[in-house]
Protein backbone atom coordinates (compact mmCIF):
# COMPACT_ATOMS: atom_id res chain seq x y z
CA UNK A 1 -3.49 -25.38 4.44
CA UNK A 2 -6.23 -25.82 2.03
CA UNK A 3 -7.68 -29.01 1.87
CA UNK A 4 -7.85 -31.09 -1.63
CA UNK A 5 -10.80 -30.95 -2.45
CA UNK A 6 -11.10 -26.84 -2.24
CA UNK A 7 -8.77 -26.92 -5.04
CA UNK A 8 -10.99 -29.10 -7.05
CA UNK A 9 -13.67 -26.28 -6.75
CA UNK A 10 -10.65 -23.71 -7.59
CA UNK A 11 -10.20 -25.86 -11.15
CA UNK A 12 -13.70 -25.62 -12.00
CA UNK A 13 -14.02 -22.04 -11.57
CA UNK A 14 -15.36 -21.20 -8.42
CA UNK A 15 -14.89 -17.99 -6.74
CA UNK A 16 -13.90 -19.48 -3.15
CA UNK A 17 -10.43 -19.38 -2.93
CA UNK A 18 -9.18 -22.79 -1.17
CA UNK A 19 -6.57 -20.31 0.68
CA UNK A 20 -9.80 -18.18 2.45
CA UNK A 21 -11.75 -19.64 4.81
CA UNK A 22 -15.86 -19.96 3.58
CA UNK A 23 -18.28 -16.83 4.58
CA UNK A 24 -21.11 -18.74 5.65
CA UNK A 25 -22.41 -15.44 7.15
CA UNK A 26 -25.16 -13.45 6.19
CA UNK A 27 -23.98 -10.40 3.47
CA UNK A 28 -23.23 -7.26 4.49
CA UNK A 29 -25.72 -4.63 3.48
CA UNK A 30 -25.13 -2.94 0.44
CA UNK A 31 -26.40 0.39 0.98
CA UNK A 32 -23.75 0.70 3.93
CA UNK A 33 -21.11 2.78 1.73
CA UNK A 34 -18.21 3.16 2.86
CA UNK A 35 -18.36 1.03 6.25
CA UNK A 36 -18.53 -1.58 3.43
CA UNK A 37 -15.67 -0.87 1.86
CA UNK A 38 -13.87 -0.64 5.05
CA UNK A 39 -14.54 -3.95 6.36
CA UNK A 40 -13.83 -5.43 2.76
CA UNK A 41 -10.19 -3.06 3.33
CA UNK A 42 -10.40 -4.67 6.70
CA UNK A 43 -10.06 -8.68 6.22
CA UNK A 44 -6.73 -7.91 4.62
CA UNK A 45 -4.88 -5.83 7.28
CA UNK A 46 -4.10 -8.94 9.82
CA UNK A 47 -2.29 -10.95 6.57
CA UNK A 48 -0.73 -7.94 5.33
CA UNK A 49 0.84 -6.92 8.56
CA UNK A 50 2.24 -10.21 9.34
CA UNK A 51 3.90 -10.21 5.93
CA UNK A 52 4.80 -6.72 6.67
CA UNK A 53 6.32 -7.50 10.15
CA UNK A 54 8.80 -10.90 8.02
CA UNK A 55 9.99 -8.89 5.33
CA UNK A 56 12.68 -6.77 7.21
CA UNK A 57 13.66 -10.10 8.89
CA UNK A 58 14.31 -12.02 5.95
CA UNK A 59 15.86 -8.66 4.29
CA UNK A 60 18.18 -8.14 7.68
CA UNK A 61 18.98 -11.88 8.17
CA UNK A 62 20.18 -11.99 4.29
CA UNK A 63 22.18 -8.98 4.74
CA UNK A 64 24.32 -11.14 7.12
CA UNK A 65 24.03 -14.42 5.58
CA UNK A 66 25.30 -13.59 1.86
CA UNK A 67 24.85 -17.07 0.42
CA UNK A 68 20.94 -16.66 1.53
CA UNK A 69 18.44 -14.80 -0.55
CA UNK A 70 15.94 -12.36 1.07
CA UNK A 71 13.25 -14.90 -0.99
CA UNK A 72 15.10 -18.29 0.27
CA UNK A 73 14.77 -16.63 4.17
CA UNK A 74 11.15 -15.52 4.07
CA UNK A 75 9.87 -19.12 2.25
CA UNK A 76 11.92 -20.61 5.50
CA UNK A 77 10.38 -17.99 8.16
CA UNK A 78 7.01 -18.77 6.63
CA UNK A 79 7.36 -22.36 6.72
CA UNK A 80 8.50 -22.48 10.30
CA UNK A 81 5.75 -20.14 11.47
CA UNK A 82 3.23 -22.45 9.68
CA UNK A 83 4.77 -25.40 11.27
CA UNK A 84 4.77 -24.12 14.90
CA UNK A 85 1.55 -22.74 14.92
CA UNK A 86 -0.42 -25.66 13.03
CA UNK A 87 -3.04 -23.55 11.81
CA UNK A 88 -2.55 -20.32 11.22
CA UNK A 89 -5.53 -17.75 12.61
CA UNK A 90 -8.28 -17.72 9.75
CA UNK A 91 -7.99 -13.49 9.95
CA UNK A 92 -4.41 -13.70 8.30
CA UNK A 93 -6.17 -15.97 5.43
CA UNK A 94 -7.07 -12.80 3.05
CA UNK A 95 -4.09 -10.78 3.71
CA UNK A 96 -1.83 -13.67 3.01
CA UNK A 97 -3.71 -14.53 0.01
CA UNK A 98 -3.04 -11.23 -1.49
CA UNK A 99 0.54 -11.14 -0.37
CA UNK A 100 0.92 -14.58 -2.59
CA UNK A 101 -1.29 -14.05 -5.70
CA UNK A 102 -1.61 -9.64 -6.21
CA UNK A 103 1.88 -8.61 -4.20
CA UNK A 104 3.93 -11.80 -6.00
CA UNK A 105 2.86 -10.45 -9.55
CA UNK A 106 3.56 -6.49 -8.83
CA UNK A 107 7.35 -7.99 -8.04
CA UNK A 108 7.38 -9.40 -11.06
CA UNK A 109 6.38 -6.47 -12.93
CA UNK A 110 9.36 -4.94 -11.11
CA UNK A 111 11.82 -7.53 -12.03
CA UNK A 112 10.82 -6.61 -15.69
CA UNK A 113 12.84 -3.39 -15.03
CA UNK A 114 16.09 -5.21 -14.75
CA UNK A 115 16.43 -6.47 -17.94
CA UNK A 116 17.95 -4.72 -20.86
CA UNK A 117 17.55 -6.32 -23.89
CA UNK A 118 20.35 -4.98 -25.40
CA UNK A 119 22.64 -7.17 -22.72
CA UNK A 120 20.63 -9.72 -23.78
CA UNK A 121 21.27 -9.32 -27.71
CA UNK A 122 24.77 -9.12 -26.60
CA UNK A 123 25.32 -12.81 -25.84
CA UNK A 124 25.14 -13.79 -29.40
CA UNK A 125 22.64 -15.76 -31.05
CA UNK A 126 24.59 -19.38 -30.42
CA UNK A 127 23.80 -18.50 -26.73
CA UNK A 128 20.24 -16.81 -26.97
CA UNK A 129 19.42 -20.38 -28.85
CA UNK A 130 21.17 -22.08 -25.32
CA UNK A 131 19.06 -20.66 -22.99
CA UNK A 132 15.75 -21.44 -25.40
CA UNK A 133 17.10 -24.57 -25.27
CA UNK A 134 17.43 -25.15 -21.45
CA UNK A 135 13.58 -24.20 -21.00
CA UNK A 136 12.73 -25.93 -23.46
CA UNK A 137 14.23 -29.55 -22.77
CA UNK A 138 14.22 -28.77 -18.88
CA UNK A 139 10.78 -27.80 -18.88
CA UNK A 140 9.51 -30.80 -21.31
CA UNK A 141 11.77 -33.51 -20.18
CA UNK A 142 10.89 -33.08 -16.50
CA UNK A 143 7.36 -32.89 -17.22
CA UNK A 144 7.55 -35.83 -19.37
CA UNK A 145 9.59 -37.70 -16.44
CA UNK A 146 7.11 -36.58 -14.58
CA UNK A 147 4.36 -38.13 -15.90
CA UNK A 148 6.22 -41.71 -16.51
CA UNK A 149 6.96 -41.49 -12.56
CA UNK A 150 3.45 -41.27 -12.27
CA UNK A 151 3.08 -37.63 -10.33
CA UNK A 152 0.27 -35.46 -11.21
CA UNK A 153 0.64 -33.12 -14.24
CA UNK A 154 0.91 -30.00 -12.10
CA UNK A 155 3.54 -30.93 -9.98
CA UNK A 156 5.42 -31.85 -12.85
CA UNK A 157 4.77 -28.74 -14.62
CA UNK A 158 5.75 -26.23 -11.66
CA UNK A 159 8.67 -28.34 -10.78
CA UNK A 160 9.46 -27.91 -14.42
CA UNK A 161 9.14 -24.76 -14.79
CA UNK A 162 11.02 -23.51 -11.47
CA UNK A 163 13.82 -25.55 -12.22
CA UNK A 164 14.13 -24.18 -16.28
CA UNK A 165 13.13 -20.85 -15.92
CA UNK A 166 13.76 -18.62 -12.63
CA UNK A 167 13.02 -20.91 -9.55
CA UNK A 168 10.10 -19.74 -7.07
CA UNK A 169 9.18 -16.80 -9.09
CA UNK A 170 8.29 -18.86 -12.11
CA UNK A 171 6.36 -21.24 -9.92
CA UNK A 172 4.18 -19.10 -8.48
CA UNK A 173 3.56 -17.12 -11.52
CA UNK A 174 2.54 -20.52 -13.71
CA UNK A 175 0.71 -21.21 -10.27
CA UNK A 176 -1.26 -18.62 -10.96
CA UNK A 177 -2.24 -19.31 -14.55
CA UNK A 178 -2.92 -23.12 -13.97
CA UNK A 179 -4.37 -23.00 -10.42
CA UNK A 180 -2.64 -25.57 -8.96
CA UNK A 181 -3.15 -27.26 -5.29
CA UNK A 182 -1.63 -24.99 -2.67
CA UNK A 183 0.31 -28.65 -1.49
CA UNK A 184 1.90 -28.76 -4.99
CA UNK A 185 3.33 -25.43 -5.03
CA UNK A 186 5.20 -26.04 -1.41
CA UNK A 187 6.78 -28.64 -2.62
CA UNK A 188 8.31 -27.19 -6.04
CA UNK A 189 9.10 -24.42 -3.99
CA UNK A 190 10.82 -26.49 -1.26
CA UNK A 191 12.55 -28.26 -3.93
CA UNK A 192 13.67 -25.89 -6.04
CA UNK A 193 15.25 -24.12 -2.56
CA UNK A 194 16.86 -27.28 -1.37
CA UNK A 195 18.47 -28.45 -5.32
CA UNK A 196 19.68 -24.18 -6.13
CA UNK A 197 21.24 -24.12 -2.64
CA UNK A 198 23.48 -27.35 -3.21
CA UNK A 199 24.14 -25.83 -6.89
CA UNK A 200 25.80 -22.78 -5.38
CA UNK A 201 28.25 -25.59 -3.87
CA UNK A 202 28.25 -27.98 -6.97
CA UNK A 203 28.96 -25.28 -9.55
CA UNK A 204 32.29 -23.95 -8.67
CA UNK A 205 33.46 -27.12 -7.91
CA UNK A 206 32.68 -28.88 -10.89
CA UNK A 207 33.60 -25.88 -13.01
CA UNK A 208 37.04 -25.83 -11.02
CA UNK A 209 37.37 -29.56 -11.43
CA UNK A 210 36.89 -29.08 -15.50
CA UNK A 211 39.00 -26.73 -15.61
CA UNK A 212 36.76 -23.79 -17.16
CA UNK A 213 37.40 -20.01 -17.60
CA UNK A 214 35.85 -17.64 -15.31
CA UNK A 215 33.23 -16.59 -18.93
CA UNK A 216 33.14 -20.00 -19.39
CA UNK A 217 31.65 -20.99 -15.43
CA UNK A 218 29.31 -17.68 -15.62
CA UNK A 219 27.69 -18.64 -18.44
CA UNK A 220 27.02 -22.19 -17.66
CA UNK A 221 25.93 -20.82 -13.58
CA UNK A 222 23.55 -18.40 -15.52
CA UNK A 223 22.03 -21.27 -17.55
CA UNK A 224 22.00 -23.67 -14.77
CA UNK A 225 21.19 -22.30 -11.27
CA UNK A 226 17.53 -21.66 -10.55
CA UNK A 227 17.22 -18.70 -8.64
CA UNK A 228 18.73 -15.09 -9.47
CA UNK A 229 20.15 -14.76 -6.55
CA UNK A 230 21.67 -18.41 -6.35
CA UNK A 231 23.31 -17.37 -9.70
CA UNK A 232 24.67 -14.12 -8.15
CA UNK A 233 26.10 -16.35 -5.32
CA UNK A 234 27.66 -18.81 -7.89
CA UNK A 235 29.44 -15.95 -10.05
CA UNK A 236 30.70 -14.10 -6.60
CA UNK A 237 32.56 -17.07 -5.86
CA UNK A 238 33.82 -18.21 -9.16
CA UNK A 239 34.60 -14.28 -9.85
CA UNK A 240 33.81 -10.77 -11.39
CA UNK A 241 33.85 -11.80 -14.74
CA UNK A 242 31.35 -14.76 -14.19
CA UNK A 243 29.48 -12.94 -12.02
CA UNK A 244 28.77 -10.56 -14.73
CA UNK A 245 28.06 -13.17 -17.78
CA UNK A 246 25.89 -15.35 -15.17
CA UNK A 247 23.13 -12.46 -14.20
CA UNK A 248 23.21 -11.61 -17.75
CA UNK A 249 22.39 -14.99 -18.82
CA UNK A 250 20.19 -15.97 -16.38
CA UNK A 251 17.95 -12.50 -17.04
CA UNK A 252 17.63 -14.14 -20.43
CA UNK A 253 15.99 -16.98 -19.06
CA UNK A 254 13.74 -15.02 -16.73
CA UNK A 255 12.81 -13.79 -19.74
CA UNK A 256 11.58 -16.94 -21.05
CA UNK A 257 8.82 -16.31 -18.53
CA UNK A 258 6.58 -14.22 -20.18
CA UNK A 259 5.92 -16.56 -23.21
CA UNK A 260 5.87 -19.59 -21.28
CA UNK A 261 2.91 -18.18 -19.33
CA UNK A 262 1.24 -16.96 -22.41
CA UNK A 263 1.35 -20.83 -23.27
CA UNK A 264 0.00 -22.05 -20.34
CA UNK A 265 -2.36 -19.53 -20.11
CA UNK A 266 -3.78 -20.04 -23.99
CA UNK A 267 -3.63 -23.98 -22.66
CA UNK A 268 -5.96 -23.76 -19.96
CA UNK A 269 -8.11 -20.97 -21.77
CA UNK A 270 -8.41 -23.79 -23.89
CA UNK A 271 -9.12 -25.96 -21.73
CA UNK A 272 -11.58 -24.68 -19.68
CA UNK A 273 -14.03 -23.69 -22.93
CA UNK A 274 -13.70 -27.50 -23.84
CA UNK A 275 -15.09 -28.11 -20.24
CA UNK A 276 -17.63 -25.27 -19.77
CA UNK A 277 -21.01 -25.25 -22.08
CA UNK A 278 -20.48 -22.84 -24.92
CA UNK A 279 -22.53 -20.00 -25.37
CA UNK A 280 -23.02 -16.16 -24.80
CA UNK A 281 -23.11 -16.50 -21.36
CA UNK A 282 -20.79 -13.95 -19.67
CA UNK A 283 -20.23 -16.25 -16.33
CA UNK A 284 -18.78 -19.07 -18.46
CA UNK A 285 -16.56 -16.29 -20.23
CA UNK A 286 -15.28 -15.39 -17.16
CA UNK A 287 -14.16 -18.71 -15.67
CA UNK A 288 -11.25 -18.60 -18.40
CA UNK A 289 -8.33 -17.40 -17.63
CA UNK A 290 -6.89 -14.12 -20.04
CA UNK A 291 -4.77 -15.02 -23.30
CA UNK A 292 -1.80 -13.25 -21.52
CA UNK A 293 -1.62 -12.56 -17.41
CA UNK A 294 -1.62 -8.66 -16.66
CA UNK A 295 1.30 -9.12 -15.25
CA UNK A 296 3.24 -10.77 -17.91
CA UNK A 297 2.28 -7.50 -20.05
CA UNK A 298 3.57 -5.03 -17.20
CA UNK A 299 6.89 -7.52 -17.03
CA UNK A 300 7.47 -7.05 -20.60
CA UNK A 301 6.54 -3.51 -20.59
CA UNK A 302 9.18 -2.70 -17.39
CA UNK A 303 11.39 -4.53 -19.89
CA UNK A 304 11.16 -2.79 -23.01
CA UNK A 305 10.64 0.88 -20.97
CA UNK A 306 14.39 -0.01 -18.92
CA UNK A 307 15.60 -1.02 -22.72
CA UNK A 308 14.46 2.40 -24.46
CA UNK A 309 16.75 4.32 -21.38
CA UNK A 310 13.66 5.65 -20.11
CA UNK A 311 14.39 4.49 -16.53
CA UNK A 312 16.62 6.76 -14.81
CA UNK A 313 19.29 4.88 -12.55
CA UNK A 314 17.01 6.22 -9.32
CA UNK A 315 14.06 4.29 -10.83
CA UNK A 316 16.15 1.38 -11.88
CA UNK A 317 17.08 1.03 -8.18
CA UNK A 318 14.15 2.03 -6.71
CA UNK A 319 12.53 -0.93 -8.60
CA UNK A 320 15.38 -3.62 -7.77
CA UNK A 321 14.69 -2.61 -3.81
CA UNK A 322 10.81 -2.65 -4.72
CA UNK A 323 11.23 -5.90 -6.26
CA UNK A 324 12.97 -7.61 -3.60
CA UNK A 325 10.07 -6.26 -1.03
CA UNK A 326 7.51 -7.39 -3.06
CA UNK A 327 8.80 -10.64 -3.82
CA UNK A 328 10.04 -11.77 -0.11
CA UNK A 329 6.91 -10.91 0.93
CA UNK A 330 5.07 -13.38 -1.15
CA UNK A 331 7.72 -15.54 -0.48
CA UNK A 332 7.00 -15.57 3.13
CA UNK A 333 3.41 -16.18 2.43
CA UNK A 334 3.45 -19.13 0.15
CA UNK A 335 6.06 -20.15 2.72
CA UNK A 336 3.00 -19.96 5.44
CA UNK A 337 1.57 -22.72 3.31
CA UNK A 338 3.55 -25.47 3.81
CA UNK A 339 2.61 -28.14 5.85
CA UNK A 340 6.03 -30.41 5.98
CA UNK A 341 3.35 -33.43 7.30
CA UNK A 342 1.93 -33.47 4.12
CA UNK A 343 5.07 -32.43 2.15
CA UNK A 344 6.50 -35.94 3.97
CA UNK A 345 3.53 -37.41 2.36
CA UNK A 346 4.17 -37.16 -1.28
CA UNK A 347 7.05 -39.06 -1.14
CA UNK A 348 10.26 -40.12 -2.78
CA UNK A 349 9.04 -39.19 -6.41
CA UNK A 350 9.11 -35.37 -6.16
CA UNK A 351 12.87 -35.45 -4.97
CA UNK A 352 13.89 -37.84 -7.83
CA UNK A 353 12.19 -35.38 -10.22
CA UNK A 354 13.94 -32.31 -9.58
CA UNK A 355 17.55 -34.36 -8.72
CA UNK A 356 16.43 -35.32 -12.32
CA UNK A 357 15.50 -31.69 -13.86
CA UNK A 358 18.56 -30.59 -12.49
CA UNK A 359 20.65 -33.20 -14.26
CA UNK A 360 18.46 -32.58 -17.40
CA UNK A 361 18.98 -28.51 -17.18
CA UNK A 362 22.49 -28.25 -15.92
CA UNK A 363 23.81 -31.19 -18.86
CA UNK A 364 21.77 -29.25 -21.58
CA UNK A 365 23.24 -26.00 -20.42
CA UNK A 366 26.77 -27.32 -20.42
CA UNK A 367 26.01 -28.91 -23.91
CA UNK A 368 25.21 -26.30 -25.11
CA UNK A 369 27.80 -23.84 -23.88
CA UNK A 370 30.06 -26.17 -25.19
CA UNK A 371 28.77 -26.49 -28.89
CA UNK A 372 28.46 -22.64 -28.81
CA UNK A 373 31.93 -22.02 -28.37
């Protein structure tokens, strides 16, 4: 676990990632060619293969355990690893670094592909203005809560975000734009876990206790849950017909993603030219972050390419199964991160804050479902 005041360093631009240990040792030749380049290949292989090695396991355990995500399995087998080792070796450092920041934002890309905008369109512009609505208020009333409970702004923000938009997937991507402490993104991620597993209980229930339609329950799961695949548990239990509403409006709000992001990012591009001196100097241009993430433009892309039928079904597949690969490895590593000791040591506050986003995101949702009808 990275230590706080790496990430300080991380803010401020350096190029020492708090997740790597330092190279104090002396630089490798440069005229060495390709021995170079396979030592730099190298440092990754231990990291990689250990993520490598959990992904089947989460995959297989899921496969048996249908209320569990593949995602929700390899955050726990990373968490328990980290917690029964204590330290993890400092050779898995690179591997799992790229497994969380490079291997996290190809799945994204990939989750791009299952989104048709057309299904989207489909739910009527009373809904579409729903969903804006739930990331929206979620996102700005939990960070605002936030900040009055007195937790740092990050926190708030990815606890905010994972909660409104699409659970650990969101935080990691906003992780990446705001470069938040490693300790902060365990604990949204633990949170949003613990809150979208009770919601696959709470849903049902309180839709069955209301007495609402089978449409009616799908569209509020799909505006409510956090995860995808929380939302495809909700709508298997309520039925086939929410099942079907509830993907299709949750997709919508995983598509909130991409301009969120591009917010965040123009926000701390912002940010960071206020702090840095101004001037033609290319190092200080680099510290800032792009307008838009790569990723968000191969997300939208995957998007608008599976919208124009250019996707076969194989592809369309292929990239679901590619997806969930991608994305339970990273899982798994940002799992490897948390440290419950000093998860235990931020308190009460964070688990007051999401009980309270969830309130916040599940009464707008229903709200809203309800005006809409």
């Amino acid at each position: 676990m990275a230590e706080n005041n790496d990430s300080a360093a991380t803010r401020a631009g350096a190029t020492t990632d708090p997740a790597r240990p330092s190279q104090t040792g002396p630089t490798a030749p440069q005229g060495s060619g390709g021995k170079l380049t396979d030592h730099r290949l190298g440092k990754f292989l231990p990291g990689l293969a250990v993520c490598a090695a959990a992904t089947p396991v989460a995959m297989g355990i899921a496969h048996f355990v249908p209320l569990a995500s593949a995602l929700l399995i390899a955050i726990i087998l990373g968490i328990v690893l980290r917690n029964i080792m204590g330290e993890l070796p400092g050779s898995w450092a690179a591997g799992m670094q790229f497994s969380a920041k490079k291997i996290l934002r190809l799945g994204i890309i990939l989750l791009g592909a299952q989104l048709v905008l057309g299904d989207i369109l489909s739910l009527g512009w009373k809904l579409i203005l729903v969903v804006i609505a739930v990331v929206a208020i979620g996102m700005l009333g939990t960070f605002g809560l936030g900040r009055l409970l007195g937790m740092g702004r990050d926190l708030s923000l990815l606890i905010g975000c994972g909660f409104s938009i699409c659970g650990a997937a969101a935080i990691a991507g906003v992780e990446s734009t705001v470069r938040a402490r490693k300790e902060d993104v365990a604990a949204a991620i633990a949170l949003v876990v613990l809150f979208g597993t009770l919601m696959i209980a709470a849903v049902p229930l309180i839709a069955g206790l209301l007495g609402l339609g089978e449409e009616t329950a799908g569209m509020w799961a799909g505006a409510s849950t956090h995860e995808v695949a929380q939302v495809v548990a909700i709508g298997g239990v309520i039925g086939p017909e929410a099942l079907k509403v509830a993907v299709v409006v949750k997709l919508a709000r995983v598509l909130m993603l991409a301009p969120i992001v591009a917010v965040l990012a123009l926000s701390v591009r912002r940010s960071s030219a206020s702090a840095l001196t101004p001037g033609p100097d290319s190092e200080v241009k680099a510290a800032r972050p792009p307008l838009v993430p790569l990723f968000i433009i191969g997300f939208l892309a995957m998007a608008i390419i599976r919208t124009l039928g250019w996707l076969p079904d194989w592809a369309v597949t292929a990239a679901g199964i590619g997806q969930t690969i991608a994305l339970t490895a990273a899982m798994f590593a940002l799992g490897s991160g948390v440290h419950i000791k000093s998860l235990i040591k931020l308190g009460f506050m964070p688990v007051l804050l999401a009980t309270l986003s969830t309130l916040i995101v599940a009464g707008v949702a229903g709200l809203g479902i309800w005006l809409a009808a």
